[in-house]
PDB file of N, CA and C in Angstrom:
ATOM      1  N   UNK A   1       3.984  -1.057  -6.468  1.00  0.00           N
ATOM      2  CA  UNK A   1       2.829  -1.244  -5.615  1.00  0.00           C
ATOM      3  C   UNK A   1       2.899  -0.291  -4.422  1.00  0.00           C
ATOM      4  N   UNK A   2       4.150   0.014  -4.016  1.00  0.00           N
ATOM      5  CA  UNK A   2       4.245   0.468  -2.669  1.00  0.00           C
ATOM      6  C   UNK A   2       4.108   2.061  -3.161  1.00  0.00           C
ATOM      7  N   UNK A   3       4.501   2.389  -4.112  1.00  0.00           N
ATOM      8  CA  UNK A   3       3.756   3.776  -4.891  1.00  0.00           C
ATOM      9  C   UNK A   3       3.070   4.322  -4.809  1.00  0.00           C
ATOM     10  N   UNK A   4       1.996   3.163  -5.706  1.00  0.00           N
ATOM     11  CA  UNK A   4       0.870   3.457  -5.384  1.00  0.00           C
ATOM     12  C   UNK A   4      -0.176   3.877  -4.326  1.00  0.00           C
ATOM     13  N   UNK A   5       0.266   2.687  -2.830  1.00  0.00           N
ATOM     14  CA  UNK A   5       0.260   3.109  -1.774  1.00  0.00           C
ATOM     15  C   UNK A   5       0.170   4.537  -0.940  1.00  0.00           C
ATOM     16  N   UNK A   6       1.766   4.973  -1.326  1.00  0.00           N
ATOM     17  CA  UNK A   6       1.766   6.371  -0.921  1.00  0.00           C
ATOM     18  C   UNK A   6       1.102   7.339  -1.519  1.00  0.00           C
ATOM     19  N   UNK A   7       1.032   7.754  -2.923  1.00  0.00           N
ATOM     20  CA  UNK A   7       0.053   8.379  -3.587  1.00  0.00           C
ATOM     21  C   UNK A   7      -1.323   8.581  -2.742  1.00  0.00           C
ATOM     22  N   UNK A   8      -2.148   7.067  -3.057  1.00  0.00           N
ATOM     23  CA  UNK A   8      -3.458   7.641  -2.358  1.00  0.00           C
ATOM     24  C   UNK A   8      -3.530   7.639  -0.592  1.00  0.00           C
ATOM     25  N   UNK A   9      -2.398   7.595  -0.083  1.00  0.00           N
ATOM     26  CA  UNK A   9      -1.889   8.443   1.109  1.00  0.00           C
ATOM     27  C   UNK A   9      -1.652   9.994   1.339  1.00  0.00           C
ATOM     28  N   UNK A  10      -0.838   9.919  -0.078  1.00  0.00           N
ATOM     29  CA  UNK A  10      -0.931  11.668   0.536  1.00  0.00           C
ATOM     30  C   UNK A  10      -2.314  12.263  -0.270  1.00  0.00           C
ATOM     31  N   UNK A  11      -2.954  11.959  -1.393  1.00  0.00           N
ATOM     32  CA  UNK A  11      -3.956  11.948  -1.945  1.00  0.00           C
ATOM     33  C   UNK A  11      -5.127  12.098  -0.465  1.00  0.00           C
ATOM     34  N   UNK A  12      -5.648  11.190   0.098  1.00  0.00           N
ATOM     35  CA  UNK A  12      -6.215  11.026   1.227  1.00  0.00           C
ATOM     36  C   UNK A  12      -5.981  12.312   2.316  1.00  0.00           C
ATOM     37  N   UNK A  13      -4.504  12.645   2.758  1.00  0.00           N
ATOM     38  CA  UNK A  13      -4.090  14.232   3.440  1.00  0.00           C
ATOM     39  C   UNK A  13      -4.609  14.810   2.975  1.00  0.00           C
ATOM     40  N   UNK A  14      -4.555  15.037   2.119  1.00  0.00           N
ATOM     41  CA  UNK A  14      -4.499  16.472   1.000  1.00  0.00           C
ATOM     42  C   UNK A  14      -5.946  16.530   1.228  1.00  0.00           C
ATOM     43  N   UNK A  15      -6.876  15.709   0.853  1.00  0.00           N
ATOM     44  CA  UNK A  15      -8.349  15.724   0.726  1.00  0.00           C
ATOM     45  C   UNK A  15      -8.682  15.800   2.234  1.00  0.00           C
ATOM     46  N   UNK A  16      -8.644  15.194   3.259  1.00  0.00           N
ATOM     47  CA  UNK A  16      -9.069  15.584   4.123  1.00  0.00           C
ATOM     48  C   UNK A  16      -8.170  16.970   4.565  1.00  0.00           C
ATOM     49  N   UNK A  17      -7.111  17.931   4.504  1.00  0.00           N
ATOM     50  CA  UNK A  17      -7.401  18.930   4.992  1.00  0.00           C
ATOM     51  C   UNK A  17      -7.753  19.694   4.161  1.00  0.00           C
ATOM     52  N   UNK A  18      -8.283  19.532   2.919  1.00  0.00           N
ATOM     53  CA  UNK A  18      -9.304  20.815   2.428  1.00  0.00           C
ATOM     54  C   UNK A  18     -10.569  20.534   2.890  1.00  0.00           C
ATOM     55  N   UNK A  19     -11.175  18.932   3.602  1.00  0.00           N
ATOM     56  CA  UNK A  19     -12.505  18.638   3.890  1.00  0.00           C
ATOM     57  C   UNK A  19     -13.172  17.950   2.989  1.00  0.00           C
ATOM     58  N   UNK A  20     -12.595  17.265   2.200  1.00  0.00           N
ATOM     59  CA  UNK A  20     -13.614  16.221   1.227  1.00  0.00           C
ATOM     60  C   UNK A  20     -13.207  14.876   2.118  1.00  0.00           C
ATOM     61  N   UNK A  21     -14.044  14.764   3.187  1.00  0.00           N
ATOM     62  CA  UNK A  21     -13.807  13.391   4.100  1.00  0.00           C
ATOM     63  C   UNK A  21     -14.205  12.804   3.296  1.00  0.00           C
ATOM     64  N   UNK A  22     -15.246  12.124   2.399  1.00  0.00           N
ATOM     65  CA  UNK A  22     -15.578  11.473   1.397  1.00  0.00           C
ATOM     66  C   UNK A  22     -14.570  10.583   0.572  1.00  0.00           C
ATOM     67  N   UNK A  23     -13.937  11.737  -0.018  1.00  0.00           N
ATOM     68  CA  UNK A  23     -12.837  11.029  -0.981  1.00  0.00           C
ATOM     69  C   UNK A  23     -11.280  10.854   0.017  1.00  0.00           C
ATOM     70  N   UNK A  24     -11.328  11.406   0.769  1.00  0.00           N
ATOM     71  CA  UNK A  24     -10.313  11.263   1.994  1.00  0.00           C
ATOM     72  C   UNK A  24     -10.840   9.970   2.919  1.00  0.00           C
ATOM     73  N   UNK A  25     -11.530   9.389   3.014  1.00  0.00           N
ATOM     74  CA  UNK A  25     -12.011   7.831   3.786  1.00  0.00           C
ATOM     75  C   UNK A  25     -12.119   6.912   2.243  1.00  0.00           C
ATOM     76  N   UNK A  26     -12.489   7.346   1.593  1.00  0.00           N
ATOM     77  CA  UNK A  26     -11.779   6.399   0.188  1.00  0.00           C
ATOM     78  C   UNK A  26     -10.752   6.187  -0.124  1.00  0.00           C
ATOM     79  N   UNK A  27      -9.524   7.257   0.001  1.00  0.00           N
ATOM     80  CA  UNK A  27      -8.694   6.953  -0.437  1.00  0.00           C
ATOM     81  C   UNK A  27      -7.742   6.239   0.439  1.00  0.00           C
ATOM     82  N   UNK A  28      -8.009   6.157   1.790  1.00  0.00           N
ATOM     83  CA  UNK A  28      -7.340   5.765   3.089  1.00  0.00           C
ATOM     84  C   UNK A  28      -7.742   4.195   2.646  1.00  0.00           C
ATOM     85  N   UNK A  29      -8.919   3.898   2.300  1.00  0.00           N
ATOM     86  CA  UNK A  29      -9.401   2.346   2.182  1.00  0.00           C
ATOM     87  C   UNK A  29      -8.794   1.648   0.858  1.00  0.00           C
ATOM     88  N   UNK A  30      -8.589   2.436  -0.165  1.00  0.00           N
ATOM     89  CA  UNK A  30      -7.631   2.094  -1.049  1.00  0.00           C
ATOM     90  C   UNK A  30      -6.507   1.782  -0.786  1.00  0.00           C
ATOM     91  N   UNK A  31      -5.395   2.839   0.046  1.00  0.00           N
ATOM     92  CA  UNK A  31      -3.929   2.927   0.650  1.00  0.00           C
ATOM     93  C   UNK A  31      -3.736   2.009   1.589  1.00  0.00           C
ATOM     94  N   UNK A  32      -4.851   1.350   2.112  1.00  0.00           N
ATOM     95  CA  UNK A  32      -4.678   0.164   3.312  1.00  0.00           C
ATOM     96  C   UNK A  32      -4.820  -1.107   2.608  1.00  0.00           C
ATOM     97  N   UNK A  33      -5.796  -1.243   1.698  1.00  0.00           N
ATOM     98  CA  UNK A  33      -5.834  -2.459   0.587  1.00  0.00           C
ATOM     99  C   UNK A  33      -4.352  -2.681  -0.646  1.00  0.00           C
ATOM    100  N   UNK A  34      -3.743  -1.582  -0.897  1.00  0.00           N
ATOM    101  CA  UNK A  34      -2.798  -2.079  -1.145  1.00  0.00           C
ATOM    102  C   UNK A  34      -1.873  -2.051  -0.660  1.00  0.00           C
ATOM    103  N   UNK A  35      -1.806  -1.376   0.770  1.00  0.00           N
ATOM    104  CA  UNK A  35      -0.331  -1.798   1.424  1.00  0.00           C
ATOM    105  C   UNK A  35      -0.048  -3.314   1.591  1.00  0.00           C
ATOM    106  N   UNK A  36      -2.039  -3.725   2.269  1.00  0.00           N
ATOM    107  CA  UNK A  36      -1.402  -5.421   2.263  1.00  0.00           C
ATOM    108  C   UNK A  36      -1.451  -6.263   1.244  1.00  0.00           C
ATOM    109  N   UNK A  37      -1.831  -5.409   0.275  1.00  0.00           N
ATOM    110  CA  UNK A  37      -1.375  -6.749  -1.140  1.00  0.00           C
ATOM    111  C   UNK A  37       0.314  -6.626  -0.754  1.00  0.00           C
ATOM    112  N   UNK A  38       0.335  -5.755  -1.124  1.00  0.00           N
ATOM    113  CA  UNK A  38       1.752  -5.423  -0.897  1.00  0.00           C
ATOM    114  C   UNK A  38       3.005  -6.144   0.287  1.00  0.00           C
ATOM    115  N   UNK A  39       2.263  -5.951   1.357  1.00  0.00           N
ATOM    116  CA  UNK A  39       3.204  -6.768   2.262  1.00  0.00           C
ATOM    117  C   UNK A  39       3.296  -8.359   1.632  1.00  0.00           C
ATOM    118  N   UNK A  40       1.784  -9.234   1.253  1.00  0.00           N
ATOM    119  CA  UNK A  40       1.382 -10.149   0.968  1.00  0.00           C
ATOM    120  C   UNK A  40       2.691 -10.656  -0.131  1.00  0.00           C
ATOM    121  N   UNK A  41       2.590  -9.963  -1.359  1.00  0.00           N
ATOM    122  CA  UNK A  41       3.606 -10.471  -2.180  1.00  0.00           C
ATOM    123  C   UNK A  41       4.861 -10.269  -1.738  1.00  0.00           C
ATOM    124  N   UNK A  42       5.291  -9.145  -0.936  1.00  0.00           N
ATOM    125  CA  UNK A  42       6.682  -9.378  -0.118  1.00  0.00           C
ATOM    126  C   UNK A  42       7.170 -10.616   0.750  1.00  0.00           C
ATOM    127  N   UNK A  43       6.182 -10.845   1.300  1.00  0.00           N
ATOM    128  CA  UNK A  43       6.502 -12.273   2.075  1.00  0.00           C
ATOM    129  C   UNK A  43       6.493 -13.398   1.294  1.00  0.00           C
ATOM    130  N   UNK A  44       5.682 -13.315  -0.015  1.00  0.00           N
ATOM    131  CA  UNK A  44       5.310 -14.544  -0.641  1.00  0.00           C
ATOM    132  C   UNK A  44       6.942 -14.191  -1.690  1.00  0.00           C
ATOM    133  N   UNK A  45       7.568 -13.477  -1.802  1.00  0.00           N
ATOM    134  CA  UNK A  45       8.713 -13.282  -2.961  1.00  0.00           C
ATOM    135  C   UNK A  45       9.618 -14.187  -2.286  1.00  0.00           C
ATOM    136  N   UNK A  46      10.079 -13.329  -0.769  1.00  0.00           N
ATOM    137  CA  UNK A  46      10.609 -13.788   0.199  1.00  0.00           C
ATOM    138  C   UNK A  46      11.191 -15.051   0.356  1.00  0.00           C
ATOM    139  N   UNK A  47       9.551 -15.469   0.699  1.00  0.00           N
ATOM    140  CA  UNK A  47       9.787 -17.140   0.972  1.00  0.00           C
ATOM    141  C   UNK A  47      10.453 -17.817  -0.021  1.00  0.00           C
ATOM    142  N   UNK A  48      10.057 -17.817  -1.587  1.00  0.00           N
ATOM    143  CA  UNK A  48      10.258 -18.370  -2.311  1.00  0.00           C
ATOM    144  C   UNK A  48      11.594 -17.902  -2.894  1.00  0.00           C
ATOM    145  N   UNK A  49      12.517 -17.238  -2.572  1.00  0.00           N
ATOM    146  CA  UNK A  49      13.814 -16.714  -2.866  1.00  0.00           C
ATOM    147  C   UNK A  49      14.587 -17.468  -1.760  1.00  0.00           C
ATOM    148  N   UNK A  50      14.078 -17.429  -0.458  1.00  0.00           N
ATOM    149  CA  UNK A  50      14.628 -18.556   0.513  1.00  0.00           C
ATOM    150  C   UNK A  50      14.724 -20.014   0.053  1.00  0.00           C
ATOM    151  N   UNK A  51      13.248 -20.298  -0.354  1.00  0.00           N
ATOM    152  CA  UNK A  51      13.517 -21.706  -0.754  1.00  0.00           C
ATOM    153  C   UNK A  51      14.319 -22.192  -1.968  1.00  0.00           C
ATOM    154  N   UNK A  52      14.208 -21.436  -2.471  1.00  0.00           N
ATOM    155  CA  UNK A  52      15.452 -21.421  -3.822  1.00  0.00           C
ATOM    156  C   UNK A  52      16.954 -21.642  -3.582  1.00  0.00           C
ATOM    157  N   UNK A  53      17.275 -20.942  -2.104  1.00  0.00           N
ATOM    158  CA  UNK A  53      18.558 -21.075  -1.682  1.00  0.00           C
ATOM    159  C   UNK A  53      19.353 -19.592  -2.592  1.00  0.00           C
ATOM    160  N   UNK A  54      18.278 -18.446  -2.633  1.00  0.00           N
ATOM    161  CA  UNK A  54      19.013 -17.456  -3.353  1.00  0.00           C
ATOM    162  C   UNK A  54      19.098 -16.385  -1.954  1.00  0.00           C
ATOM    163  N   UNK A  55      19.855 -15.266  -2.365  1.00  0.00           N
ATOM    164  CA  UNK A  55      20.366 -14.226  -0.847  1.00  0.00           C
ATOM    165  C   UNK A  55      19.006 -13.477  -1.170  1.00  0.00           C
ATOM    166  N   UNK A  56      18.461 -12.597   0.256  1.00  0.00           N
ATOM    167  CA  UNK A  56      18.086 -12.048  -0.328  1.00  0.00           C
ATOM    168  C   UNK A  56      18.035 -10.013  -1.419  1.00  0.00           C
TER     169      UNK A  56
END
C-alpha cells in the first residue's frame, strides 16, 4: 500500500514539473487517499496485535 503511495508521488513530481497540473493534482489526491488508508490499517493491525498480547 505504502508503494503505491510513493509511486503516484513521484508520478505527481514528475507531472507537475513537465506541467501537466491536471494529472499532477490527480495524482497528489490519489497519494493522499492512500496514504490514509494506509495509516488506517496500520493502526487498526496495531491495535489488534496488542490485544492479542503479540510484540510488535
Amino acid at each position: 500500500m505504502l508503494h503505491w503511495t510513493i509511486t503516484f508521488l513521484i508520478l505527481a513530481l514528475i507531472a507537475g514539473l513537465l506541467g501537466f497540473t491536471g494529472i499532477a493534482g490527480a495524482a497528489v489526491g490519489v497519494a493522499k487517499i492512500l496514504f490514509f488508508v494506509f495509516l488506517v490499517l496500520l493502526v487498526i493491525s496495531a491495535l489488534s496485535n496488542a490485544l492479542r498480547g503479540k510484540a510488535p
